[in-house]
PDB file of N, CA and C in Angstrom:
ATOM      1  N   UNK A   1      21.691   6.810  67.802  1.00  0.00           N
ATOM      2  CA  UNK A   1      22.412   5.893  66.934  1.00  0.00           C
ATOM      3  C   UNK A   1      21.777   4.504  66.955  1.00  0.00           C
ATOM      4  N   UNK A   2      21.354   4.170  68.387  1.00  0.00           N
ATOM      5  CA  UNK A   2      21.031   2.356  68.328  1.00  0.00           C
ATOM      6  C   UNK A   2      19.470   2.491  67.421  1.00  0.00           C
ATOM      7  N   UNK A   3      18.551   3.869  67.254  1.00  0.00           N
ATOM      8  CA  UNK A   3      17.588   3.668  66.352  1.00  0.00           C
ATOM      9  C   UNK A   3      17.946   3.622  65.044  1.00  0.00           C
ATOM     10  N   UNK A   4      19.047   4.258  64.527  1.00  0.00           N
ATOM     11  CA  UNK A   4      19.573   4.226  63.195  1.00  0.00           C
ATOM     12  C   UNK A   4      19.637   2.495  62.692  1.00  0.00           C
ATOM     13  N   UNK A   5      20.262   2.193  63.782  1.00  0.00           N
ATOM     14  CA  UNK A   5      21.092   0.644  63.528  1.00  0.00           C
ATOM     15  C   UNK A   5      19.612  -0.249  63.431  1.00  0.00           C
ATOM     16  N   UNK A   6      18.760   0.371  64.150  1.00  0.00           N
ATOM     17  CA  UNK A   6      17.535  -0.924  64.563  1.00  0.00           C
ATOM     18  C   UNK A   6      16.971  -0.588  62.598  1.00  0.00           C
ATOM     19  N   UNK A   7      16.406   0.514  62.874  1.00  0.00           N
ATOM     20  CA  UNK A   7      15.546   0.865  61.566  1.00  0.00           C
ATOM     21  C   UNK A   7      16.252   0.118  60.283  1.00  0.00           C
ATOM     22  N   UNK A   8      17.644   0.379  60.604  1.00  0.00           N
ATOM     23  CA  UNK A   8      18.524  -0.349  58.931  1.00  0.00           C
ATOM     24  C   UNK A   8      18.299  -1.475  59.196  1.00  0.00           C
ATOM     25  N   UNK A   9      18.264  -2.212  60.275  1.00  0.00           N
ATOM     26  CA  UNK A   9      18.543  -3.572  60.382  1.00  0.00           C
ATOM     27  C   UNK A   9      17.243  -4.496  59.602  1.00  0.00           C
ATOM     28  N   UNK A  10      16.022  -3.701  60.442  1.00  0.00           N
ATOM     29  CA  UNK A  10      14.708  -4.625  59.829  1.00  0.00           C
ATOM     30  C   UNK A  10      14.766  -3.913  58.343  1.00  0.00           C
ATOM     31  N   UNK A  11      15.075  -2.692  57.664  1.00  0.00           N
ATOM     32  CA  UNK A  11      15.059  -2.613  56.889  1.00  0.00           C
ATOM     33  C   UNK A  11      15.185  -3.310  55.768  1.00  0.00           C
ATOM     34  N   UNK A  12      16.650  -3.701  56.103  1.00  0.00           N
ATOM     35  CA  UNK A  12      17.787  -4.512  55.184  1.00  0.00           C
ATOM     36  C   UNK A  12      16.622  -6.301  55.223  1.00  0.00           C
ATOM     37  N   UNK A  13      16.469  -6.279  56.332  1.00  0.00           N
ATOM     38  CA  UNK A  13      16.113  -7.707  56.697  1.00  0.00           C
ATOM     39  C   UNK A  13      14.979  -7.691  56.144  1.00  0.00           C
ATOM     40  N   UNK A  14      13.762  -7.367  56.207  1.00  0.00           N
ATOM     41  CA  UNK A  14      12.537  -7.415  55.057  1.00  0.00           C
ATOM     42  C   UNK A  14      12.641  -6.944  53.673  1.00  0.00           C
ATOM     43  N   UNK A  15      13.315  -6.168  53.382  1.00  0.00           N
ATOM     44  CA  UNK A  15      13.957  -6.496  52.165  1.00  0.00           C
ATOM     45  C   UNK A  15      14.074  -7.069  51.450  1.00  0.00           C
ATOM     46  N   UNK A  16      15.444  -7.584  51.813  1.00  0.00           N
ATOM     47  CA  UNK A  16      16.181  -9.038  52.103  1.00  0.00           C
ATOM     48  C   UNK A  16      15.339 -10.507  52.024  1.00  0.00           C
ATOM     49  N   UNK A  17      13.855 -10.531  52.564  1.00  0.00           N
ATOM     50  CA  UNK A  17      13.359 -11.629  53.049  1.00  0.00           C
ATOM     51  C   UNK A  17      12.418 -12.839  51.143  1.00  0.00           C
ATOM     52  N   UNK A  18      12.759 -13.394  50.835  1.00  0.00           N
ATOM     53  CA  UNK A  18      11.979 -13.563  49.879  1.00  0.00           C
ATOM     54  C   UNK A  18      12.633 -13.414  48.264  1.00  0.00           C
ATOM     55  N   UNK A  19      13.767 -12.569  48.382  1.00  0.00           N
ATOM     56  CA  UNK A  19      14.242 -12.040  47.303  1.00  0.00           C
ATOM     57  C   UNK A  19      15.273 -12.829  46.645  1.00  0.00           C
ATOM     58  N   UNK A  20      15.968 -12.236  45.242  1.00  0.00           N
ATOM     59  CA  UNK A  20      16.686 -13.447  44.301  1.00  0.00           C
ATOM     60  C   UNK A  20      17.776 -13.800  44.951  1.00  0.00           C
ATOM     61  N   UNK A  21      18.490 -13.141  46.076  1.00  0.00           N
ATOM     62  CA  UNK A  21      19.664 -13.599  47.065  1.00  0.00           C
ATOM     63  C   UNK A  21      18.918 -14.775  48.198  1.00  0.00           C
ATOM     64  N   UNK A  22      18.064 -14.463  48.382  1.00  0.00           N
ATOM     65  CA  UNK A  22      18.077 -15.506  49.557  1.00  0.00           C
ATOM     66  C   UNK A  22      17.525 -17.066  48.918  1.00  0.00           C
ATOM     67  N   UNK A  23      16.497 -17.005  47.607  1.00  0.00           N
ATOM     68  CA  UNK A  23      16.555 -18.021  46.770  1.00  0.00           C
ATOM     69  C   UNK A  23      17.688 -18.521  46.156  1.00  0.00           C
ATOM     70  N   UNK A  24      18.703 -18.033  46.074  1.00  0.00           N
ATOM     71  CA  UNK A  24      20.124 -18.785  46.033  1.00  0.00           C
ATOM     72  C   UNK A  24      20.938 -18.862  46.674  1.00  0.00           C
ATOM     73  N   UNK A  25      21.014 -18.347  47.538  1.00  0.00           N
ATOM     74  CA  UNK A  25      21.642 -18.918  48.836  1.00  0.00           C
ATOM     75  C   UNK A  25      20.752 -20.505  49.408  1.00  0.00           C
ATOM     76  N   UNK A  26      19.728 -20.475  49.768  1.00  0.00           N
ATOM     77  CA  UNK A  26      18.974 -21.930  49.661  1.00  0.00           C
ATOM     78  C   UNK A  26      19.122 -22.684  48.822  1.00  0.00           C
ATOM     79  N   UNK A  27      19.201 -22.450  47.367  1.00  0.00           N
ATOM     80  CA  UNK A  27      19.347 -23.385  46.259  1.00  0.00           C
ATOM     81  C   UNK A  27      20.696 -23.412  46.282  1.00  0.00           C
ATOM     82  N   UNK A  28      21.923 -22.765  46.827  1.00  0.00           N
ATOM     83  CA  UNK A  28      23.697 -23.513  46.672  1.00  0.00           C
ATOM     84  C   UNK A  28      23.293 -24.038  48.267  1.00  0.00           C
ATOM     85  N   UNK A  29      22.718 -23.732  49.062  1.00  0.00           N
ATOM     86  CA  UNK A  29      23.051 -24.578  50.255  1.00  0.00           C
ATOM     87  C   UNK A  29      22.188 -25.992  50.090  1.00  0.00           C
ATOM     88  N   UNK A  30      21.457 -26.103  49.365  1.00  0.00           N
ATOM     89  CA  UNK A  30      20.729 -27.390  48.972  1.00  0.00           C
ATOM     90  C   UNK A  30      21.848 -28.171  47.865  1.00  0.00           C
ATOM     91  N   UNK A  31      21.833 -27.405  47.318  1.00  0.00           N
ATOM     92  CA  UNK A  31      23.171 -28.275  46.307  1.00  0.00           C
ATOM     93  C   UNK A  31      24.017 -28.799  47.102  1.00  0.00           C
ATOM     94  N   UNK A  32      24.564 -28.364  47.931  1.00  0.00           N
ATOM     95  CA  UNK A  32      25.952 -28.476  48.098  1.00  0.00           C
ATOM     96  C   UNK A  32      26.077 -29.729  49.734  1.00  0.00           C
ATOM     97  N   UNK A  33      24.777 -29.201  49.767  1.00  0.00           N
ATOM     98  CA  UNK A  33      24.558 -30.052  51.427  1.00  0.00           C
ATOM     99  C   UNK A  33      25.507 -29.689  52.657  1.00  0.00           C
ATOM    100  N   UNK A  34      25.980 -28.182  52.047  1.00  0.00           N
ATOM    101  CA  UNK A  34      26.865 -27.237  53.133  1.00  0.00           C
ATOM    102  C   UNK A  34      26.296 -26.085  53.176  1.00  0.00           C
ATOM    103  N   UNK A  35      25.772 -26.041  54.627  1.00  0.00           N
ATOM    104  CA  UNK A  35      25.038 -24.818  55.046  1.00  0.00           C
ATOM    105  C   UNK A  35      26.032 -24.041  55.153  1.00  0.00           C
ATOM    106  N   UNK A  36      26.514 -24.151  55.891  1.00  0.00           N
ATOM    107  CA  UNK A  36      27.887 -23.223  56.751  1.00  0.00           C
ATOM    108  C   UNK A  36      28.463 -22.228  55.518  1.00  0.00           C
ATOM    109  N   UNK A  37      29.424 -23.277  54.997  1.00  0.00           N
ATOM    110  CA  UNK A  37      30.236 -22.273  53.741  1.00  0.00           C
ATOM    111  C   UNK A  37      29.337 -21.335  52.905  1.00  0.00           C
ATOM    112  N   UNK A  38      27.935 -22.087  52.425  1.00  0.00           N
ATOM    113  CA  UNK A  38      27.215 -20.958  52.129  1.00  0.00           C
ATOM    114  C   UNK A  38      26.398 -19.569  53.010  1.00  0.00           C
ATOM    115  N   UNK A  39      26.288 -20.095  54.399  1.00  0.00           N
ATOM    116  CA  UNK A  39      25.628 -19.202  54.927  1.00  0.00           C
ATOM    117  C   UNK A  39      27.720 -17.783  55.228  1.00  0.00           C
ATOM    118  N   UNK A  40      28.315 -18.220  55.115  1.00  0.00           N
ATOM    119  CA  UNK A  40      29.455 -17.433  55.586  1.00  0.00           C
ATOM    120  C   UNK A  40      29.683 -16.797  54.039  1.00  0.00           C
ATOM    121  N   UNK A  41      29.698 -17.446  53.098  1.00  0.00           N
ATOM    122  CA  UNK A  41      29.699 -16.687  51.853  1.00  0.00           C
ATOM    123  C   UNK A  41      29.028 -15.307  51.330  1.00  0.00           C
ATOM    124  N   UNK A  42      27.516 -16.189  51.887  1.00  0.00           N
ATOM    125  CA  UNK A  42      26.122 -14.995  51.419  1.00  0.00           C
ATOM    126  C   UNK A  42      26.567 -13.941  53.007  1.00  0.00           C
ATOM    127  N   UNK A  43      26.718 -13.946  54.114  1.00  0.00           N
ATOM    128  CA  UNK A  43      27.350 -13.078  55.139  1.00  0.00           C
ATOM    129  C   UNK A  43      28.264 -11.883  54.515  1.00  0.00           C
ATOM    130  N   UNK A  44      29.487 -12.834  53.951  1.00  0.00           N
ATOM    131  CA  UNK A  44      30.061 -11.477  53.198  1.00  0.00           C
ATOM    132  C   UNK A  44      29.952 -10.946  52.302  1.00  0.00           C
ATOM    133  N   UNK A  45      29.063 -11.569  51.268  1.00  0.00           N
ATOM    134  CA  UNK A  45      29.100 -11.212  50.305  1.00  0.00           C
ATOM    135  C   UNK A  45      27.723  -9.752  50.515  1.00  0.00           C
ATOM    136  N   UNK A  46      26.876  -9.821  51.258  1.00  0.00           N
ATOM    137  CA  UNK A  46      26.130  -8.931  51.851  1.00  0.00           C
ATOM    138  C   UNK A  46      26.781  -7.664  52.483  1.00  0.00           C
ATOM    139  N   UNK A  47      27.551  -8.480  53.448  1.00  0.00           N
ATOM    140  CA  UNK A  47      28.811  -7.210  53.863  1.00  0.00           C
ATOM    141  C   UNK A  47      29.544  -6.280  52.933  1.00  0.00           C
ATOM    142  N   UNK A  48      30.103  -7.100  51.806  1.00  0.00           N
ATOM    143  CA  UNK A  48      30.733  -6.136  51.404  1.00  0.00           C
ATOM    144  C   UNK A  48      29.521  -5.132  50.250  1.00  0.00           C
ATOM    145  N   UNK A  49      28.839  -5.941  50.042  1.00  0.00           N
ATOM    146  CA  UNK A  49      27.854  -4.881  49.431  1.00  0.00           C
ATOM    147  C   UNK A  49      27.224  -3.689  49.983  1.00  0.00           C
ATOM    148  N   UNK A  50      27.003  -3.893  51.686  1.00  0.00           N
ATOM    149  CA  UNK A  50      26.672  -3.085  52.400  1.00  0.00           C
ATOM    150  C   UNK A  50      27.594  -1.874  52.787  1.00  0.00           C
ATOM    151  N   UNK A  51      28.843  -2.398  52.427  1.00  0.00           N
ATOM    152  CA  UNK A  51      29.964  -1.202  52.805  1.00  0.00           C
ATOM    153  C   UNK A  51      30.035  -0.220  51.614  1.00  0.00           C
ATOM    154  N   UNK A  52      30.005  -1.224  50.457  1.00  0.00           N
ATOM    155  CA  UNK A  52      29.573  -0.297  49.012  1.00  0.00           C
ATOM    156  C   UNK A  52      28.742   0.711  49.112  1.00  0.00           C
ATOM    157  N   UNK A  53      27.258   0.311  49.676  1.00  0.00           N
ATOM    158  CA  UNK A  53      26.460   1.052  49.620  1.00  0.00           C
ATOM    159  C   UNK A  53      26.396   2.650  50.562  1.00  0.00           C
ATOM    160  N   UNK A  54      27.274   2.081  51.678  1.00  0.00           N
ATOM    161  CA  UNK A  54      27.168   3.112  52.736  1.00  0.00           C
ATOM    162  C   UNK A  54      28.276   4.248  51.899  1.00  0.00           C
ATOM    163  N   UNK A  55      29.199   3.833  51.513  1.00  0.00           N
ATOM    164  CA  UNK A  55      30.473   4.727  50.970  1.00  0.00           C
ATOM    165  C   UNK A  55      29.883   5.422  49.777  1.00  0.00           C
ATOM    166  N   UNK A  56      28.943   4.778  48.841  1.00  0.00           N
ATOM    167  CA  UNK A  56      28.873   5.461  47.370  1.00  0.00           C
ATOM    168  C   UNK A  56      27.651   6.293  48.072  1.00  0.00           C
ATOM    169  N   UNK A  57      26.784   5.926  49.312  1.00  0.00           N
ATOM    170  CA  UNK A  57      25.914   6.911  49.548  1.00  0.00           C
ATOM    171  C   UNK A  57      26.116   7.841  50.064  1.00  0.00           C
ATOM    172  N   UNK A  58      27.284   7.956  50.745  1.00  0.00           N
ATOM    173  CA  UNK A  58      27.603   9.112  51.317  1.00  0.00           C
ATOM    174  C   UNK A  58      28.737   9.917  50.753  1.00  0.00           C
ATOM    175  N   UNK A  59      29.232   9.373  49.629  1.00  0.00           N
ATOM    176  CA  UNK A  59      29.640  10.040  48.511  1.00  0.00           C
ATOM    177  C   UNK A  59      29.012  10.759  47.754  1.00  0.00           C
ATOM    178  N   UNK A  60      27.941  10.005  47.026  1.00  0.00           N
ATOM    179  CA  UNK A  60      27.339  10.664  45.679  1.00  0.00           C
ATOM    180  C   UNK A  60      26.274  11.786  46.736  1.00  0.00           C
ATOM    181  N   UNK A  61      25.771  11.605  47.366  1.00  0.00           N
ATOM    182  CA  UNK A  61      24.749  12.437  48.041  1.00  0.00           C
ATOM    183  C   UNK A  61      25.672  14.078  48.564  1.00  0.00           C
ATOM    184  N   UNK A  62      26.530  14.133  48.665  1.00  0.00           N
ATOM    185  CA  UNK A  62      27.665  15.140  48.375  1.00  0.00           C
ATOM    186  C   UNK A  62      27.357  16.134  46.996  1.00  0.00           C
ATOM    187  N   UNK A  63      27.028  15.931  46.109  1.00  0.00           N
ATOM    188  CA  UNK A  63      27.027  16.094  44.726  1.00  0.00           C
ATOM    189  C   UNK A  63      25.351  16.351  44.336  1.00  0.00           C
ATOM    190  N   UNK A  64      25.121  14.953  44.661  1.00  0.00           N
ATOM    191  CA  UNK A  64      23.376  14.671  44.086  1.00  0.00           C
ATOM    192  C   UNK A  64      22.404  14.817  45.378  1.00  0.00           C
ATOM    193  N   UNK A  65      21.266  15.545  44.843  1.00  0.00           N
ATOM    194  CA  UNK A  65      20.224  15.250  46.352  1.00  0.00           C
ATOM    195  C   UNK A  65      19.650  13.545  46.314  1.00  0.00           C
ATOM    196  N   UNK A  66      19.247  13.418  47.580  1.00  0.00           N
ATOM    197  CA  UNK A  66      19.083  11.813  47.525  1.00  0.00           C
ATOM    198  C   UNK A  66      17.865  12.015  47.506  1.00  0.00           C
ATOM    199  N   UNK A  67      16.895  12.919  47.166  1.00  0.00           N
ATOM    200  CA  UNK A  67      15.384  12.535  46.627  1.00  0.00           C
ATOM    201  C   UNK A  67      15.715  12.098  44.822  1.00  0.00           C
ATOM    202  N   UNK A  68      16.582  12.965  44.236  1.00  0.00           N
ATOM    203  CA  UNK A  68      16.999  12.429  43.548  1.00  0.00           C
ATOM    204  C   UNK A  68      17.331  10.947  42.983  1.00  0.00           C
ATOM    205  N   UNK A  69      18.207  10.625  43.643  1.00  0.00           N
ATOM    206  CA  UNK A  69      18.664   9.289  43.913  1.00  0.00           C
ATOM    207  C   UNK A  69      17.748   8.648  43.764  1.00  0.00           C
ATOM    208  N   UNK A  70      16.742   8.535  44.941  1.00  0.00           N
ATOM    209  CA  UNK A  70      15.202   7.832  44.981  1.00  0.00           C
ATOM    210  C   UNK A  70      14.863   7.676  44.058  1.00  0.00           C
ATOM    211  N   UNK A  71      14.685   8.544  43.408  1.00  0.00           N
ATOM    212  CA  UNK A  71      13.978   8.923  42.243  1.00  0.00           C
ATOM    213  C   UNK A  71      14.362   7.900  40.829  1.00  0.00           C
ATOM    214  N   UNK A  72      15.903   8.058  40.761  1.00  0.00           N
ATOM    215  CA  UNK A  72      16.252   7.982  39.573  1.00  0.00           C
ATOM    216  C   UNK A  72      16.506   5.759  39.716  1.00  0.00           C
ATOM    217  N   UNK A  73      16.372   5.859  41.106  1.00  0.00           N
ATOM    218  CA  UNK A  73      16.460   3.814  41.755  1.00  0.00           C
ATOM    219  C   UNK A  73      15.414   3.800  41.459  1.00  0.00           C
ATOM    220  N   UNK A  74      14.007   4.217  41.877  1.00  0.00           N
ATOM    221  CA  UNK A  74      12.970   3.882  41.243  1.00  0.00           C
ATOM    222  C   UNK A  74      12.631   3.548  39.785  1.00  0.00           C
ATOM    223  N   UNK A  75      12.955   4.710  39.007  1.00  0.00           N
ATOM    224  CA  UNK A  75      12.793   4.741  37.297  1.00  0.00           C
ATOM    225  C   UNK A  75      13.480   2.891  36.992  1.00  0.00           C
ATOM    226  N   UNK A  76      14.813   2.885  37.745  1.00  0.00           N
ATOM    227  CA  UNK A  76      16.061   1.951  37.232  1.00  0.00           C
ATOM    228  C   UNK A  76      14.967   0.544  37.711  1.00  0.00           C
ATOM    229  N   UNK A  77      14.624   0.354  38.316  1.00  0.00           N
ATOM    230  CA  UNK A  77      13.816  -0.923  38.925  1.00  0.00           C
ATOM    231  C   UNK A  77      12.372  -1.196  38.314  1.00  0.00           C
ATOM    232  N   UNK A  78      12.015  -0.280  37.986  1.00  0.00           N
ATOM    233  CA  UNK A  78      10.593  -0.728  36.734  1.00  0.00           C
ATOM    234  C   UNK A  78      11.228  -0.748  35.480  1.00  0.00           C
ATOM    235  N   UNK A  79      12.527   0.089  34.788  1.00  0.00           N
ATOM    236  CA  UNK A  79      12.975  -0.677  33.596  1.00  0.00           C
ATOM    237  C   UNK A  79      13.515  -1.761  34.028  1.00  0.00           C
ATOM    238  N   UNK A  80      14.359  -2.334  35.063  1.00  0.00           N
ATOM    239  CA  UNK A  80      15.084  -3.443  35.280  1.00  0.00           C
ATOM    240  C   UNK A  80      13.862  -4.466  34.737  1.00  0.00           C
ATOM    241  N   UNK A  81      12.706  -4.363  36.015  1.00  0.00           N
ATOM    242  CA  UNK A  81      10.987  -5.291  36.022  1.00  0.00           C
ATOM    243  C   UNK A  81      10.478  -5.558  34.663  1.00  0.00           C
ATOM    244  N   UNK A  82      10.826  -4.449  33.531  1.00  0.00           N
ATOM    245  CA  UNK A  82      10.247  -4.496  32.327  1.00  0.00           C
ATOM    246  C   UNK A  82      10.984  -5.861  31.458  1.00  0.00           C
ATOM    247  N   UNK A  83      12.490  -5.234  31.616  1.00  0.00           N
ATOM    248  CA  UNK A  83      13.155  -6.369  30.795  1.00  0.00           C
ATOM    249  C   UNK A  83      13.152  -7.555  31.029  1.00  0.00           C
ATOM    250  N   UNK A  84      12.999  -7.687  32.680  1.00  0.00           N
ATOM    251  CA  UNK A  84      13.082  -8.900  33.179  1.00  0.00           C
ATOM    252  C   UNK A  84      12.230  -9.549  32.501  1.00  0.00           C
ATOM    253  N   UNK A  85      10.992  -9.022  32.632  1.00  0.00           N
ATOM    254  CA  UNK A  85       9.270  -9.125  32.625  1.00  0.00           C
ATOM    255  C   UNK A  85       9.373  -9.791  30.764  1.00  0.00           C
ATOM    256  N   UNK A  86      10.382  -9.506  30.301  1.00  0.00           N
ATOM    257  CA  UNK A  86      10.426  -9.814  28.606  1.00  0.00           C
ATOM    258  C   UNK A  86      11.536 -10.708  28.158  1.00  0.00           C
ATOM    259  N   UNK A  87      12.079 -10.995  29.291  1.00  0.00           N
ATOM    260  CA  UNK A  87      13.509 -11.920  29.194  1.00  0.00           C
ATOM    261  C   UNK A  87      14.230 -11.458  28.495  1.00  0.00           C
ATOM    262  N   UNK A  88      14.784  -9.952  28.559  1.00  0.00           N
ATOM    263  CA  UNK A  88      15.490  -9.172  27.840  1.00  0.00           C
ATOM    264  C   UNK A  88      16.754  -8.940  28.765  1.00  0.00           C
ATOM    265  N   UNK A  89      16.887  -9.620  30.171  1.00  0.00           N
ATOM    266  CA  UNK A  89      17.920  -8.920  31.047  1.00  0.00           C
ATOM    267  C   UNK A  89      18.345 -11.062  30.956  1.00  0.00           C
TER     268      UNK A  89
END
């Protein structure tokens, strides 16, 4: 179990590192000149996304194979990249 927890952890955390959440979390904690409330905000607001994720994954994977899944997050993230890429999103 404590390798499960390690592997998700850096997972989540390089991820995580660089991406459009943590550029706004810096840009409201620069606004606001309150670290705190924002760093406790972006905390839960991570949390509860993370509980999302664990529940709908171990839901839908019931049903769907998760190479699947893979599969079909991949396709969803180069159209997401495309529109972005055209200022269509």
């Amino acid at each position: 179990m404590a390798r499960i927890i390690f592997s998700t952890f850096w997972l989540v955390f390089i991820a995580e590192l660089g991406d459009k959440t943590q550029l706004e979390t810096m840009l409201l904690s620069a606004k606001h000149h309150s670290p705190l409330p924002v760093f406790i905000g972006a905390c839960l607001a991570l949390i509860c996304s993370s509980v999302l994720g664990v529940f709908a994954g171990t839901y839908i994977t019931k049903y769907i194979p998760p190479n699947f899944i893979q599969s079909a997050a991949g396709v969803l993230f180069i159209i997401m990249g495309v529109l972005i890429l055209f200022n269509k999103m």
